[in-house]
N, C-alpha and C. Protein backbone atom coordinates (compact mmCIF):
# COMPACT_ATOMS: atom_id res chain seq x y z
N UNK A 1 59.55 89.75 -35.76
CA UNK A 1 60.14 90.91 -35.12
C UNK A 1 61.65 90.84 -35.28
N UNK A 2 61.83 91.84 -35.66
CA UNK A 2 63.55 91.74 -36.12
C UNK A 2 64.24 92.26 -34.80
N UNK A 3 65.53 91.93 -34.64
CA UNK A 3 66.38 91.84 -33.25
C UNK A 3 67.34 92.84 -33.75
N UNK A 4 67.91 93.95 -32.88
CA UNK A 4 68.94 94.67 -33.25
C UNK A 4 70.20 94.20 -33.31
N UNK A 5 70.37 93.03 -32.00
CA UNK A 5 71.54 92.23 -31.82
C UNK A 5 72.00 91.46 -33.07
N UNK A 6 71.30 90.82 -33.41
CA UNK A 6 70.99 90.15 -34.84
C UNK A 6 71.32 91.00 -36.24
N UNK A 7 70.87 92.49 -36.17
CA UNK A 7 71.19 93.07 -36.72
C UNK A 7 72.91 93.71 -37.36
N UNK A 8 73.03 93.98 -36.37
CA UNK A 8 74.57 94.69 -35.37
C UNK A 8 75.20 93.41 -35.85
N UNK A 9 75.31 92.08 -35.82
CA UNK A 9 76.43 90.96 -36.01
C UNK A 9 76.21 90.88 -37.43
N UNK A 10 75.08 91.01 -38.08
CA UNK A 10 75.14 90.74 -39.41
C UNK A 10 75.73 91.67 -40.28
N UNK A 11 75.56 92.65 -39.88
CA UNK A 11 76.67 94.11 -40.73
C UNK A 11 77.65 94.10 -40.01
N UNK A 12 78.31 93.69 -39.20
CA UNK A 12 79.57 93.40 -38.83
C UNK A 12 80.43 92.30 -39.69
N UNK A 13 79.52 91.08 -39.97
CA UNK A 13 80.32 90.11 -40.39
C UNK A 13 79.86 89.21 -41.94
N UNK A 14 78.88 89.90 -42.50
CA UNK A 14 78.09 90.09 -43.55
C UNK A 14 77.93 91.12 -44.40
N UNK A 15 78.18 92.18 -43.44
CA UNK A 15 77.65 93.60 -43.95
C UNK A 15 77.77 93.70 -45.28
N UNK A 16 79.48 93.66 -45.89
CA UNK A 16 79.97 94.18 -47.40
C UNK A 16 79.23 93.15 -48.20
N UNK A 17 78.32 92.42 -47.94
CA UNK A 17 76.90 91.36 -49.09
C UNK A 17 75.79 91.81 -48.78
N UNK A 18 75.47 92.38 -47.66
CA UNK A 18 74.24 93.50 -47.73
C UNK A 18 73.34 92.45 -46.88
N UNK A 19 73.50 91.23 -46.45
CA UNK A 19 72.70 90.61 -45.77
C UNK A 19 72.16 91.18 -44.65
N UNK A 20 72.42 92.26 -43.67
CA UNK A 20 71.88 92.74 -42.37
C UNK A 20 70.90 93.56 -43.19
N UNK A 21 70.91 93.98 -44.71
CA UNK A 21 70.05 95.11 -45.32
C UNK A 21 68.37 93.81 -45.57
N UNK A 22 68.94 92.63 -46.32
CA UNK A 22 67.70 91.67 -46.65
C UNK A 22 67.38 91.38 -44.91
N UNK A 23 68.18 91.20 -44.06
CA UNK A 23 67.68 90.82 -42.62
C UNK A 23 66.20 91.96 -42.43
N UNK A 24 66.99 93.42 -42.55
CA UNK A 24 65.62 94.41 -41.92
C UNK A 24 64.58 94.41 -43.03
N UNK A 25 64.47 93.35 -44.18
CA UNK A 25 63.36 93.58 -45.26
C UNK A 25 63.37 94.87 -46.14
N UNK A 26 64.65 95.08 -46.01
CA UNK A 26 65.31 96.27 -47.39
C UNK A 26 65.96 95.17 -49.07
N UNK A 27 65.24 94.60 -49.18
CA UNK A 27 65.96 93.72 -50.35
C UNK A 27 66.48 94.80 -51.66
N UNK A 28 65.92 95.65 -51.97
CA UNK A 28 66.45 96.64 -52.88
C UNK A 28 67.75 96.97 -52.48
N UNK A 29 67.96 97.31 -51.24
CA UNK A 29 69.46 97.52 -50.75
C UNK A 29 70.10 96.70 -50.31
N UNK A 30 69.55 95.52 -50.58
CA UNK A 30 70.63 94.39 -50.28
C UNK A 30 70.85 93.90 -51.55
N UNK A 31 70.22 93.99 -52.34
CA UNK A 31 70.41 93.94 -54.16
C UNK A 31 71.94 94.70 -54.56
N UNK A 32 71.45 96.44 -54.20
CA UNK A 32 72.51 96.76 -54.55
C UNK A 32 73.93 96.92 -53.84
N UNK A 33 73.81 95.76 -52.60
CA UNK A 33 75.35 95.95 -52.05
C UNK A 33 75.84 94.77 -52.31
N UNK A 34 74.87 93.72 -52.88
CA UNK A 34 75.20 92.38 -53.76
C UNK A 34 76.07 92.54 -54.85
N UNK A 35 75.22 93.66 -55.97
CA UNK A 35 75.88 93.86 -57.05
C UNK A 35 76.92 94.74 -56.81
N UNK A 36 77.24 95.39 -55.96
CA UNK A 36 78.46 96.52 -55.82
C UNK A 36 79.32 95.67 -54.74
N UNK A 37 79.48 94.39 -54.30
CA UNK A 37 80.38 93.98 -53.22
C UNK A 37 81.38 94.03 -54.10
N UNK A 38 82.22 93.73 -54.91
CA UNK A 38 83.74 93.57 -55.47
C UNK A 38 84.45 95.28 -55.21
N UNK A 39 83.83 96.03 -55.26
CA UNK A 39 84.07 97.42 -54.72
C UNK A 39 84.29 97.98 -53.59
N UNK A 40 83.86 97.19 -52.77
CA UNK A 40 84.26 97.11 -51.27
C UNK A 40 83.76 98.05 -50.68
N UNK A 41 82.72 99.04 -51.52
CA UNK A 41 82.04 100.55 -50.67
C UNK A 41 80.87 99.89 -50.16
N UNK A 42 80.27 98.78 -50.15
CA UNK A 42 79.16 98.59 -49.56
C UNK A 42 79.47 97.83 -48.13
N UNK A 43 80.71 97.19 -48.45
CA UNK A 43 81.49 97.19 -47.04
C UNK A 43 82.09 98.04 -45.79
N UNK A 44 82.32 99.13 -46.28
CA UNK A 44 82.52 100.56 -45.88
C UNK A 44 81.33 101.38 -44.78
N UNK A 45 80.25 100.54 -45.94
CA UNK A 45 78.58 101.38 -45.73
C UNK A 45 78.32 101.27 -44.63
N UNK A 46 78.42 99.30 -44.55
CA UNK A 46 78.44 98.31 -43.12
C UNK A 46 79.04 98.78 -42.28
N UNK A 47 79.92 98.97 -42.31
CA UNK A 47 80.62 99.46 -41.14
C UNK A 47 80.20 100.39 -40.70
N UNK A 48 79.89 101.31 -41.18
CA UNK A 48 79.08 102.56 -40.73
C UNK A 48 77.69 102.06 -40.10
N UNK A 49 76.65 100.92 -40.85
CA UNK A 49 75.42 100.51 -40.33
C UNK A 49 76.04 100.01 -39.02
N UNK A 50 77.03 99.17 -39.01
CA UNK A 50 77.28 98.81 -37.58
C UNK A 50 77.21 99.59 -36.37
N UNK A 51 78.16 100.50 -36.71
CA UNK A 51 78.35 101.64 -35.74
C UNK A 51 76.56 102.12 -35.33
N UNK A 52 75.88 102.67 -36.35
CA UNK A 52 74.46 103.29 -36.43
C UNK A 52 73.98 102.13 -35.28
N UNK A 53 73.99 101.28 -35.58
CA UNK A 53 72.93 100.31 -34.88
C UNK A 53 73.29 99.64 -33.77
N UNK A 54 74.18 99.85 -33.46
CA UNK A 54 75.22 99.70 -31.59
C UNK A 54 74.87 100.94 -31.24
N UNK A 55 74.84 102.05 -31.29
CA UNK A 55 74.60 103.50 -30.58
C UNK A 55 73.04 104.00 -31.05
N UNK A 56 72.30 103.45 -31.63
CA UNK A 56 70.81 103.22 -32.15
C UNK A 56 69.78 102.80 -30.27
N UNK A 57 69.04 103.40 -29.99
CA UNK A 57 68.14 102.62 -28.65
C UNK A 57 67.17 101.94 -29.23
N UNK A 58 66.91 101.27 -28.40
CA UNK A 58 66.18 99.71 -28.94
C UNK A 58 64.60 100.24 -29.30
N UNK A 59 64.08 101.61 -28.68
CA UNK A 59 63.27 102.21 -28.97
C UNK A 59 63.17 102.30 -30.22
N UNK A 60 64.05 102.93 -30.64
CA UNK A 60 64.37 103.73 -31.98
C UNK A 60 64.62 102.79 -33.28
N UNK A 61 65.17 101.69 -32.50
CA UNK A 61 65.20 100.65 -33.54
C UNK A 61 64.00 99.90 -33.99
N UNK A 62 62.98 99.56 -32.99
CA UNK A 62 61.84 99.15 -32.85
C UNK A 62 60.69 99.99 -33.60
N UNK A 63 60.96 101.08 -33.71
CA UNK A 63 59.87 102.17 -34.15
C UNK A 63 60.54 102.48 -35.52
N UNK A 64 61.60 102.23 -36.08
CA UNK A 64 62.36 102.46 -37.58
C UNK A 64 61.76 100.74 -38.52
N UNK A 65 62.06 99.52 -37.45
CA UNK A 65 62.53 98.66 -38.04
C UNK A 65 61.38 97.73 -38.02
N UNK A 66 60.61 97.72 -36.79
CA UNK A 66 59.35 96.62 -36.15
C UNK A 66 57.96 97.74 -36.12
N UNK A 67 58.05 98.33 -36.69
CA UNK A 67 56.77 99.53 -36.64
C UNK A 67 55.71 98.37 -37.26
N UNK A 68 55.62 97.92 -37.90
CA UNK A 68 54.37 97.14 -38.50
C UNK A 68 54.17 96.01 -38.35
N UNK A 69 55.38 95.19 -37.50
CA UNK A 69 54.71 94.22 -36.59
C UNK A 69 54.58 93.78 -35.33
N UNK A 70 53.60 95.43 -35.03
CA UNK A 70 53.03 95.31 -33.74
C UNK A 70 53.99 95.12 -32.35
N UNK A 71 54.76 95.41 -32.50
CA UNK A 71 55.86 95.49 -31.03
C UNK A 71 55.29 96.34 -29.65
């Protein structure tokens, strides 16, 4: 079961490597913010996921992110 808190720190302080993207089991999009980090827009992105997922309810996160394991 993935944690939003967990989430929220990892695109805060990871984000521009896409690691909070492999955290929620998006590896395709953590691929491509791997290969696009020297560009600094996938850092940008993060910041924006951050924001999304601090003002996100744990509902909403749970039903986007933990839908298939059973929460």
């Amino acid at each position: 079961m993935k944690s939003k808190s967990t989430a929220t720190l990892l695109a805060f302080f990871l984000g521009g490597l896409g690691i909070h993207r492999f955290y929620l089991g998006q590896n395709g999009m953590g691929i491509l913010y791997l290969v696009f980090c020297w560009t600094f827009i996938p850092a940008l992105i993060a910041f924006f996921d951050f924001f999304v997922f601090i003002f996100m309810s744990e509902s909403r996160f749970n039903n986007k992110y933990n839908f298939n394991t059973g929460f």
